[in-house]
PDB file of N, CA and C in Angstrom:
ATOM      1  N   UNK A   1       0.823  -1.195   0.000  1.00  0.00           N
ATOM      2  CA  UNK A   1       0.000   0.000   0.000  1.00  0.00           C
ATOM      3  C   UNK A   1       0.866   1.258   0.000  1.00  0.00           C
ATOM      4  N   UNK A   2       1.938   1.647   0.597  1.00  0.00           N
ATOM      5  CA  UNK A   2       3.017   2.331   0.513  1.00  0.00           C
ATOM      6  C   UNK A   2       4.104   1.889  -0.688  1.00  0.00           C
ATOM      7  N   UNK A   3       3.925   1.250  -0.895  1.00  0.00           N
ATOM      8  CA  UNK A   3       5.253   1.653  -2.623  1.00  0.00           C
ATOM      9  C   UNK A   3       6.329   1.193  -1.775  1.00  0.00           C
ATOM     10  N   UNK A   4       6.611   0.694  -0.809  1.00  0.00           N
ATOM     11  CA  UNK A   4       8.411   0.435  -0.380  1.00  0.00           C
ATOM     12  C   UNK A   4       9.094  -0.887  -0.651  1.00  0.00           C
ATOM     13  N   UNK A   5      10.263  -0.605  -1.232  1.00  0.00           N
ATOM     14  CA  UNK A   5      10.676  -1.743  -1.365  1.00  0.00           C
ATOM     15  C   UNK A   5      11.724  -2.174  -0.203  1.00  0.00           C
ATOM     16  N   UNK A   6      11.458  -3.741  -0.219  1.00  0.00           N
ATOM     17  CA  UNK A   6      12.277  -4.309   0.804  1.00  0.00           C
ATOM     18  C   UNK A   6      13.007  -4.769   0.401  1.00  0.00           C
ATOM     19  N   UNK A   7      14.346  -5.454   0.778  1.00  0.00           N
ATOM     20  CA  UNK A   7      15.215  -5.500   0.466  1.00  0.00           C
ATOM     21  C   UNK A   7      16.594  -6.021   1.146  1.00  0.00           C
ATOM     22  N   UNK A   8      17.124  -7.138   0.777  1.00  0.00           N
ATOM     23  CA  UNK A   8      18.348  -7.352   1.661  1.00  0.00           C
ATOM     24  C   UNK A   8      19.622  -6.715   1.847  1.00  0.00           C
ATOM     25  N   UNK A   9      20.396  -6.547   2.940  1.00  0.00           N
ATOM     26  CA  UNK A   9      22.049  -5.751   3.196  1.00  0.00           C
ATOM     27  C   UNK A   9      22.579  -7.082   3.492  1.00  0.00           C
ATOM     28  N   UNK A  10      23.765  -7.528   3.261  1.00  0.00           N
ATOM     29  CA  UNK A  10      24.354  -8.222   3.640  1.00  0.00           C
ATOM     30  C   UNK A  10      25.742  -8.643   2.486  1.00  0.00           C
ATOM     31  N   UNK A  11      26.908  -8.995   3.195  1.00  0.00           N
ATOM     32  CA  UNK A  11      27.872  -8.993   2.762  1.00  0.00           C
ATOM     33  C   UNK A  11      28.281 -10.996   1.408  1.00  0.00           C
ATOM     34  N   UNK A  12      28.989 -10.911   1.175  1.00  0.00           N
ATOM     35  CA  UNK A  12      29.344 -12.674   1.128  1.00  0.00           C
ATOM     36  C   UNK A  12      29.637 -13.051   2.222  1.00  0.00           C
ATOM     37  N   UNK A  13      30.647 -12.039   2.922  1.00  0.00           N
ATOM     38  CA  UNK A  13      30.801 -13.093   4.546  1.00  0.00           C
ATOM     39  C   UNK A  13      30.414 -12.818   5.098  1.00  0.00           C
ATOM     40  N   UNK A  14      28.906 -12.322   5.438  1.00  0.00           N
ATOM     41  CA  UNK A  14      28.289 -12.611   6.907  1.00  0.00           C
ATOM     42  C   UNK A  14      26.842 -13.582   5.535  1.00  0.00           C
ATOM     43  N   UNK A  15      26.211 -13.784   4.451  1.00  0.00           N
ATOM     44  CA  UNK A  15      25.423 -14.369   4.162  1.00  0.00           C
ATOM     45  C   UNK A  15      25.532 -15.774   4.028  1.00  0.00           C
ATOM     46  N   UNK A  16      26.971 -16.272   3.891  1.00  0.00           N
ATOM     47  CA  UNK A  16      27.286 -17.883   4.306  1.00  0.00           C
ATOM     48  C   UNK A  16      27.305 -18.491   4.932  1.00  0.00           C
ATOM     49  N   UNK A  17      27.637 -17.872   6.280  1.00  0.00           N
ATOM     50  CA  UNK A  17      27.723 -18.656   7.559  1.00  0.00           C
ATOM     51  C   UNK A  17      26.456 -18.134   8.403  1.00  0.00           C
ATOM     52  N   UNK A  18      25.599 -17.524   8.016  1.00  0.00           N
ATOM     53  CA  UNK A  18      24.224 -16.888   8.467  1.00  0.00           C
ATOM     54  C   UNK A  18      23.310 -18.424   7.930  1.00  0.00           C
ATOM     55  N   UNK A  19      23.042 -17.820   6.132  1.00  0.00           N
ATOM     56  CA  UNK A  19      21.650 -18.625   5.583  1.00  0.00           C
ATOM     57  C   UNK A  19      22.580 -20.153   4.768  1.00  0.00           C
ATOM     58  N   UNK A  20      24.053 -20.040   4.551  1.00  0.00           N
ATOM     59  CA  UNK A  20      24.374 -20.765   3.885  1.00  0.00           C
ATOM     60  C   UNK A  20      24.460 -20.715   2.426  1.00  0.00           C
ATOM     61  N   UNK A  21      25.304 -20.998   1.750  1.00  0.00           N
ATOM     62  CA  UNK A  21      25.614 -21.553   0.193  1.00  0.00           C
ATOM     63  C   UNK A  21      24.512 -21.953  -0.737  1.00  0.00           C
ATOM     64  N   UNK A  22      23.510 -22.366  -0.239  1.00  0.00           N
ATOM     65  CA  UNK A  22      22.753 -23.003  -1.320  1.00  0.00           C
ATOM     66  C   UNK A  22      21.145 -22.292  -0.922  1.00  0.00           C
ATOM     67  N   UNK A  23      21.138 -21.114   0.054  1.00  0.00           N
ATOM     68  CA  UNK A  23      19.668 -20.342  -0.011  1.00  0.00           C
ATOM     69  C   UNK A  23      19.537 -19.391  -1.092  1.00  0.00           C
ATOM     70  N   UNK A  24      18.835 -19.377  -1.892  1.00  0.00           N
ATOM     71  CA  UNK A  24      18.686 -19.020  -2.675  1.00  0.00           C
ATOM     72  C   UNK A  24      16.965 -18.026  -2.902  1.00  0.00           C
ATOM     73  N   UNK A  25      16.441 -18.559  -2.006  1.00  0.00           N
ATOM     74  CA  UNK A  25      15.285 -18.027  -2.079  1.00  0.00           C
ATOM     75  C   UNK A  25      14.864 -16.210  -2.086  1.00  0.00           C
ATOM     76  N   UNK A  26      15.913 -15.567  -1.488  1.00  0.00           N
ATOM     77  CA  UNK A  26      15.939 -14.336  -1.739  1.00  0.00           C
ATOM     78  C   UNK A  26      15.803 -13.068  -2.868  1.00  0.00           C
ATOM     79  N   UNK A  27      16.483 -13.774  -3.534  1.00  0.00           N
ATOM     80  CA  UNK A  27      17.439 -13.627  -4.716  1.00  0.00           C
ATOM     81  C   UNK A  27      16.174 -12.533  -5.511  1.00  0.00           C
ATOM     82  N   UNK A  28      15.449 -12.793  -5.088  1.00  0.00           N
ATOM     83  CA  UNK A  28      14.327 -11.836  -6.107  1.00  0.00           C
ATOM     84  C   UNK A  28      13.886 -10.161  -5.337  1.00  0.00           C
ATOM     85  N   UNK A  29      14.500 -10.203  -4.113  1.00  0.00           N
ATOM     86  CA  UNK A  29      14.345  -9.195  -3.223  1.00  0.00           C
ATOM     87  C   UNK A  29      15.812  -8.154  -4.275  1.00  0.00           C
ATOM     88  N   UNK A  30      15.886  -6.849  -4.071  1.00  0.00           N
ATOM     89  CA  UNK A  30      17.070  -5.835  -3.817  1.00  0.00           C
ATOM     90  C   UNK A  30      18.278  -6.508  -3.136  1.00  0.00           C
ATOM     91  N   UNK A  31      19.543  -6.461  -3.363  1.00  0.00           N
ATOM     92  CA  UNK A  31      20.922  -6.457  -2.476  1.00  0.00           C
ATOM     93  C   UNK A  31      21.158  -5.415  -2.606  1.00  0.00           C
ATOM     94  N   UNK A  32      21.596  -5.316  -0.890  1.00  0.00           N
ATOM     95  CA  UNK A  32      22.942  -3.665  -0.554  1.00  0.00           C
ATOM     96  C   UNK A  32      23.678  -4.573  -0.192  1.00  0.00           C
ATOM     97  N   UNK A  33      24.500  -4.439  -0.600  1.00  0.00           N
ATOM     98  CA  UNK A  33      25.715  -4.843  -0.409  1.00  0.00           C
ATOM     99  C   UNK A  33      27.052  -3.989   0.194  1.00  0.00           C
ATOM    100  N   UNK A  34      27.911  -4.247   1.234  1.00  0.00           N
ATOM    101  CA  UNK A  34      29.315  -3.564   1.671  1.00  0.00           C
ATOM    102  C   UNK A  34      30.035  -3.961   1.267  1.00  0.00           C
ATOM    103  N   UNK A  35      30.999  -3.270   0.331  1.00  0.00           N
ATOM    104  CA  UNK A  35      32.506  -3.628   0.054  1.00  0.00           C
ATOM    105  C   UNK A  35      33.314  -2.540   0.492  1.00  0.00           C
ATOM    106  N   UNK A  36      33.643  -1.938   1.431  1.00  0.00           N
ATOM    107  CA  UNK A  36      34.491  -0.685   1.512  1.00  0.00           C
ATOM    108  C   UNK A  36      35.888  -0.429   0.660  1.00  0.00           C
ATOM    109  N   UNK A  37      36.199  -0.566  -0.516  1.00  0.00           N
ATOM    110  CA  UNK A  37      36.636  -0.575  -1.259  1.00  0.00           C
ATOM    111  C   UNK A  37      36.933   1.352  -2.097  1.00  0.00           C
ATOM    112  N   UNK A  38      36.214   2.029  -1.573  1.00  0.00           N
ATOM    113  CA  UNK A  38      36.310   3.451  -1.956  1.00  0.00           C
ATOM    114  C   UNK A  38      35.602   3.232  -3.903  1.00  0.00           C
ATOM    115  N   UNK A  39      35.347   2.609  -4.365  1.00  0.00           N
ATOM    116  CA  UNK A  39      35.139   2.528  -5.571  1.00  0.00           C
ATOM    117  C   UNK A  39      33.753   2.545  -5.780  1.00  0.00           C
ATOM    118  N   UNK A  40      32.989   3.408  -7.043  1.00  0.00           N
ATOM    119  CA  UNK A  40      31.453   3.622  -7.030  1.00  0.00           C
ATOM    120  C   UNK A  40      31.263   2.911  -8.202  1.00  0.00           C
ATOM    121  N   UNK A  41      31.621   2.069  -8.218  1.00  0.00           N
ATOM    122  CA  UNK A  41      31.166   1.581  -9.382  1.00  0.00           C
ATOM    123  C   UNK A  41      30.824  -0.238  -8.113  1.00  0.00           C
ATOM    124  N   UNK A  42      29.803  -1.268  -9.496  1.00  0.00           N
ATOM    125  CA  UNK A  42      29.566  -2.704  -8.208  1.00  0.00           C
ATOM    126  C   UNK A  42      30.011  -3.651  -9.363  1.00  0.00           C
ATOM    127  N   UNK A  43      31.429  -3.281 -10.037  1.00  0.00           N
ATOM    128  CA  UNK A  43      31.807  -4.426 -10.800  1.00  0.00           C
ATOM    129  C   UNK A  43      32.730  -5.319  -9.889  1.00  0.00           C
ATOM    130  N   UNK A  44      32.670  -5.395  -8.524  1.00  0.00           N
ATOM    131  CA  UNK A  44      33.866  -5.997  -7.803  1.00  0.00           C
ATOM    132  C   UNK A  44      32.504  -7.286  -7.108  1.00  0.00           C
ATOM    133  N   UNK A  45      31.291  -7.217  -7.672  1.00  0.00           N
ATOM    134  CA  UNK A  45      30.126  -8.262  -6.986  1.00  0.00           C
ATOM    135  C   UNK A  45      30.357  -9.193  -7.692  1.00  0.00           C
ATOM    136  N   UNK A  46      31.067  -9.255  -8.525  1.00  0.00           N
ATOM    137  CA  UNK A  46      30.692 -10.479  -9.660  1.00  0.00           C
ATOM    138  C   UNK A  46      32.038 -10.969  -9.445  1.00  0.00           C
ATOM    139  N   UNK A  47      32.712 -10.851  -8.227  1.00  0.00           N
ATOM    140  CA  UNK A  47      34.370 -11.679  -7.863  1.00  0.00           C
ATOM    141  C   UNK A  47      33.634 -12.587  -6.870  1.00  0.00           C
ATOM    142  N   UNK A  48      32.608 -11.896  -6.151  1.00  0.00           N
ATOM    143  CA  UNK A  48      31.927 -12.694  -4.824  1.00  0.00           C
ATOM    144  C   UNK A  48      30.668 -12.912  -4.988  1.00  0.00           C
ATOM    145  N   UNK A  49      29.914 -13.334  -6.152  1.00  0.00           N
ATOM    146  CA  UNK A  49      28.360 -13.406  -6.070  1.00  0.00           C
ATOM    147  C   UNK A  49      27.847 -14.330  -4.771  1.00  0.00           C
ATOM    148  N   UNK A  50      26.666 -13.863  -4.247  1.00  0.00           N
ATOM    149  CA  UNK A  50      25.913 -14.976  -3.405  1.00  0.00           C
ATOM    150  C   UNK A  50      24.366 -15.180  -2.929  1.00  0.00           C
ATOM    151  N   UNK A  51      24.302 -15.683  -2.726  1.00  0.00           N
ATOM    152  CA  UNK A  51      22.885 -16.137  -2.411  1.00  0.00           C
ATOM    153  C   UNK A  51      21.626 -15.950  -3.568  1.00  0.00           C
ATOM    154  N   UNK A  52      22.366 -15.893  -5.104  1.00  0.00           N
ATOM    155  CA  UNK A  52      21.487 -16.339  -5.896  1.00  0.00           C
ATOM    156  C   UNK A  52      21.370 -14.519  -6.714  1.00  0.00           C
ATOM    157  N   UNK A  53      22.507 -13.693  -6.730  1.00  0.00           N
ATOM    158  CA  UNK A  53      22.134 -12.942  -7.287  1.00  0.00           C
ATOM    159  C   UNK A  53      22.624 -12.327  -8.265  1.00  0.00           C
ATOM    160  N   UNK A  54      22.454 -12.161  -9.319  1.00  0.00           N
ATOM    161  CA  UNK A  54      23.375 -12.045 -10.443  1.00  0.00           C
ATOM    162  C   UNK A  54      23.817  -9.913 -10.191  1.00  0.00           C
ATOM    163  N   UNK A  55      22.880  -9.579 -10.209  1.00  0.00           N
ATOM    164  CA  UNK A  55      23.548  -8.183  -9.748  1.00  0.00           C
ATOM    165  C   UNK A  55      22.566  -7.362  -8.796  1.00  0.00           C
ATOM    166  N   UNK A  56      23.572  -6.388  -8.026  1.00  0.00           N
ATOM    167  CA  UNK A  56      22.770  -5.959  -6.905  1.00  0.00           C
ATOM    168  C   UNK A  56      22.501  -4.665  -6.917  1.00  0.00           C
ATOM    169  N   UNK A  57      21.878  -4.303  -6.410  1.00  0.00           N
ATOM    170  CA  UNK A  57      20.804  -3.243  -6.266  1.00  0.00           C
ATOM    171  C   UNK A  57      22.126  -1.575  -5.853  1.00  0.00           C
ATOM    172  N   UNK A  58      22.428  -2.018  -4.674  1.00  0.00           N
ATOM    173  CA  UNK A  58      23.042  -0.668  -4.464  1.00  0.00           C
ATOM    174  C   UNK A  58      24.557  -1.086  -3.841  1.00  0.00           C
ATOM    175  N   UNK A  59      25.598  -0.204  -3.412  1.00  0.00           N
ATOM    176  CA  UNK A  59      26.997  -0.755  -2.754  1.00  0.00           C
ATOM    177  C   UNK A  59      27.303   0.240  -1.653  1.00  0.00           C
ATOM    178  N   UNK A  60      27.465   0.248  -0.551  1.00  0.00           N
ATOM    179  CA  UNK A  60      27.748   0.651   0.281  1.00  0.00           C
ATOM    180  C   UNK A  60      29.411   0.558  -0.133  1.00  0.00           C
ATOM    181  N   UNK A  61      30.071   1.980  -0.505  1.00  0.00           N
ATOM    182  CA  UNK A  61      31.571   1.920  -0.828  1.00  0.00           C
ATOM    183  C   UNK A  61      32.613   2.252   0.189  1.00  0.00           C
ATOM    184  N   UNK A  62      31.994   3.161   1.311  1.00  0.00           N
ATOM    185  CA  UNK A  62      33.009   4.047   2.297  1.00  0.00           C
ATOM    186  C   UNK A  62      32.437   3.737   3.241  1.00  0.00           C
ATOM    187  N   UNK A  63      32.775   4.038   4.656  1.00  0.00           N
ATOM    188  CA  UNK A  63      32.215   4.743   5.490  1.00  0.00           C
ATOM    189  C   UNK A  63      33.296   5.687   5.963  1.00  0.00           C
ATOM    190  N   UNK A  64      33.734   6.336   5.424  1.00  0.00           N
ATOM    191  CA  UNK A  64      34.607   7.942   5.890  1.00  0.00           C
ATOM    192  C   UNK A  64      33.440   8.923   5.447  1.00  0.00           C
ATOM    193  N   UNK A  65      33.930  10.025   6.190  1.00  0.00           N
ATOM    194  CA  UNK A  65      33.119  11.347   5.866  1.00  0.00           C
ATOM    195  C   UNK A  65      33.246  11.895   4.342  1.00  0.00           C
ATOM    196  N   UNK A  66      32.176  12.367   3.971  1.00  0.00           N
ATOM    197  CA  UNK A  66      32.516  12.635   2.412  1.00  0.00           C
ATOM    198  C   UNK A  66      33.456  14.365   2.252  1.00  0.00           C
ATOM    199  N   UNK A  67      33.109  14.952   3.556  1.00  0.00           N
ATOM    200  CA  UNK A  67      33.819  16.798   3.593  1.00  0.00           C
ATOM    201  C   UNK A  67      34.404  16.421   4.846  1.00  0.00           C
ATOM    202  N   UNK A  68      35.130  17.409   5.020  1.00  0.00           N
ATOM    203  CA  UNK A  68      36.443  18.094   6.005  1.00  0.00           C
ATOM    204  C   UNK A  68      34.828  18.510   7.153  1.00  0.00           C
ATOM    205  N   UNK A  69      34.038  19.290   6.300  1.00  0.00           N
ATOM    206  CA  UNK A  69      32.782  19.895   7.145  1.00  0.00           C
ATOM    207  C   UNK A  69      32.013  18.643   7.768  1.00  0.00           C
ATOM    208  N   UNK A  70      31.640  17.663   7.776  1.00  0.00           N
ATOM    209  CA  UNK A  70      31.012  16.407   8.256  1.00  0.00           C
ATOM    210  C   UNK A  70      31.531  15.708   9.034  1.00  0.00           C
ATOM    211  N   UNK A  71      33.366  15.834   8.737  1.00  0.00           N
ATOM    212  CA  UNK A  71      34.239  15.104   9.466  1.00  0.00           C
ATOM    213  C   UNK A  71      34.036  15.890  10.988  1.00  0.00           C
ATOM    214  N   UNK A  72      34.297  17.023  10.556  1.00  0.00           N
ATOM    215  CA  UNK A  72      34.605  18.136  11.998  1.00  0.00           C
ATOM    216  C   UNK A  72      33.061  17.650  13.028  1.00  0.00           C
ATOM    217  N   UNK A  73      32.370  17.633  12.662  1.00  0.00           N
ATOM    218  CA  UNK A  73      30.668  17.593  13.227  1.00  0.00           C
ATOM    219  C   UNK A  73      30.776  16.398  13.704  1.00  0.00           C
ATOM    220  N   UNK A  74      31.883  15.289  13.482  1.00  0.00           N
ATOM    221  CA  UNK A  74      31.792  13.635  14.160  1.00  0.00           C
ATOM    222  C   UNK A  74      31.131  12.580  13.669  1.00  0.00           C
ATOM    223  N   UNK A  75      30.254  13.452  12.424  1.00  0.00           N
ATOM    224  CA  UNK A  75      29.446  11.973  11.821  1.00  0.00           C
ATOM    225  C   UNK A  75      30.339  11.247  11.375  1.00  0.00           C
ATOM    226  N   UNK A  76      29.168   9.691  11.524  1.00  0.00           N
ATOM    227  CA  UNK A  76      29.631   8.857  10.872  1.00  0.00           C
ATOM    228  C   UNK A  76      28.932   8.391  10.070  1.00  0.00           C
ATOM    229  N   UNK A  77      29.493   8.531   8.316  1.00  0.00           N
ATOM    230  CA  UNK A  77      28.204   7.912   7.515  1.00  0.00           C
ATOM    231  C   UNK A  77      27.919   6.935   6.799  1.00  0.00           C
ATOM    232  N   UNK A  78      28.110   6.165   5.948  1.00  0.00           N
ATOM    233  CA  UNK A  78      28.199   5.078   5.238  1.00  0.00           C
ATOM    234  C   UNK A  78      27.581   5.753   3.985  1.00  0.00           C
ATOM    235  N   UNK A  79      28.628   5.697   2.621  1.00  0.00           N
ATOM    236  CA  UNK A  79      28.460   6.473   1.181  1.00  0.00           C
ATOM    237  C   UNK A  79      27.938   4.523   0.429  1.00  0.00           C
ATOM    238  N   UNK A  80      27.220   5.140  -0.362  1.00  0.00           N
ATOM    239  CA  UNK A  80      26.191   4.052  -1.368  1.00  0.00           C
ATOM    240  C   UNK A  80      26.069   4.766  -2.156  1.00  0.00           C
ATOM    241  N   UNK A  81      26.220   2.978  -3.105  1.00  0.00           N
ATOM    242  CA  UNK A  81      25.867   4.287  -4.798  1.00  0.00           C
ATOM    243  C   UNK A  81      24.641   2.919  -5.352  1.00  0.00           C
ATOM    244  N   UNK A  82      24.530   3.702  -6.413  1.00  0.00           N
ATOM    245  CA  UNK A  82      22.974   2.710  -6.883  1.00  0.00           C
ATOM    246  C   UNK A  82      23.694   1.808  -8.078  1.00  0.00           C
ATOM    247  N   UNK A  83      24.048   0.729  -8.062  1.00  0.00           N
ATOM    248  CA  UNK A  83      23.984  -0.282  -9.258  1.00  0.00           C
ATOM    249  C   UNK A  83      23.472  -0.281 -10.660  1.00  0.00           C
ATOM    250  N   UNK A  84      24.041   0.046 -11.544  1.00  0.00           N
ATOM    251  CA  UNK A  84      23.531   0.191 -12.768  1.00  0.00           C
ATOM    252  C   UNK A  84      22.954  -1.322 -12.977  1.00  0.00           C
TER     253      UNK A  84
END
């Protein structure tokens, strides 16, 4: 009734030893995925595919501050980019 999509976060190594190698049932939901890797692009998913998904939705790339101004203020944020 709200339009939201749901959606899984989870890494290759915490989704193996969580649901295991061969769950697959997800696979039709969104992946966010973390690679902290500093890179915006999600061609580094297809070194680690899992749980049934050929490509994912969005990548969590950083978690450093994106300005000098955000840094100073103490946040902490986690940068995502959207998956072509």
């Amino acid at each position: 009734a709200y339009n939201i999509d749901v959606g899984v976060y989870s890494s290759h190594h915490s989704w193996l030893p969580i649901v295991g190698a061969s769950c697959m049932a997800m696979s039709s939901l969104p992946l966010w995925y973390p690679h902290y890797d500093g890179r915006t692009d999600c061609d580094d998913y297809r070194d680690y595919p899992f749980g049934g998904w050929t490509q994912p939705r969005w990548k969590q790339f950083t978690d450093k501050p994106g300005t000098s101004a955000i840094a100073a203020c103490g946040v902490s944020l986690d940068t995502s980019v959207r998956c072509s």
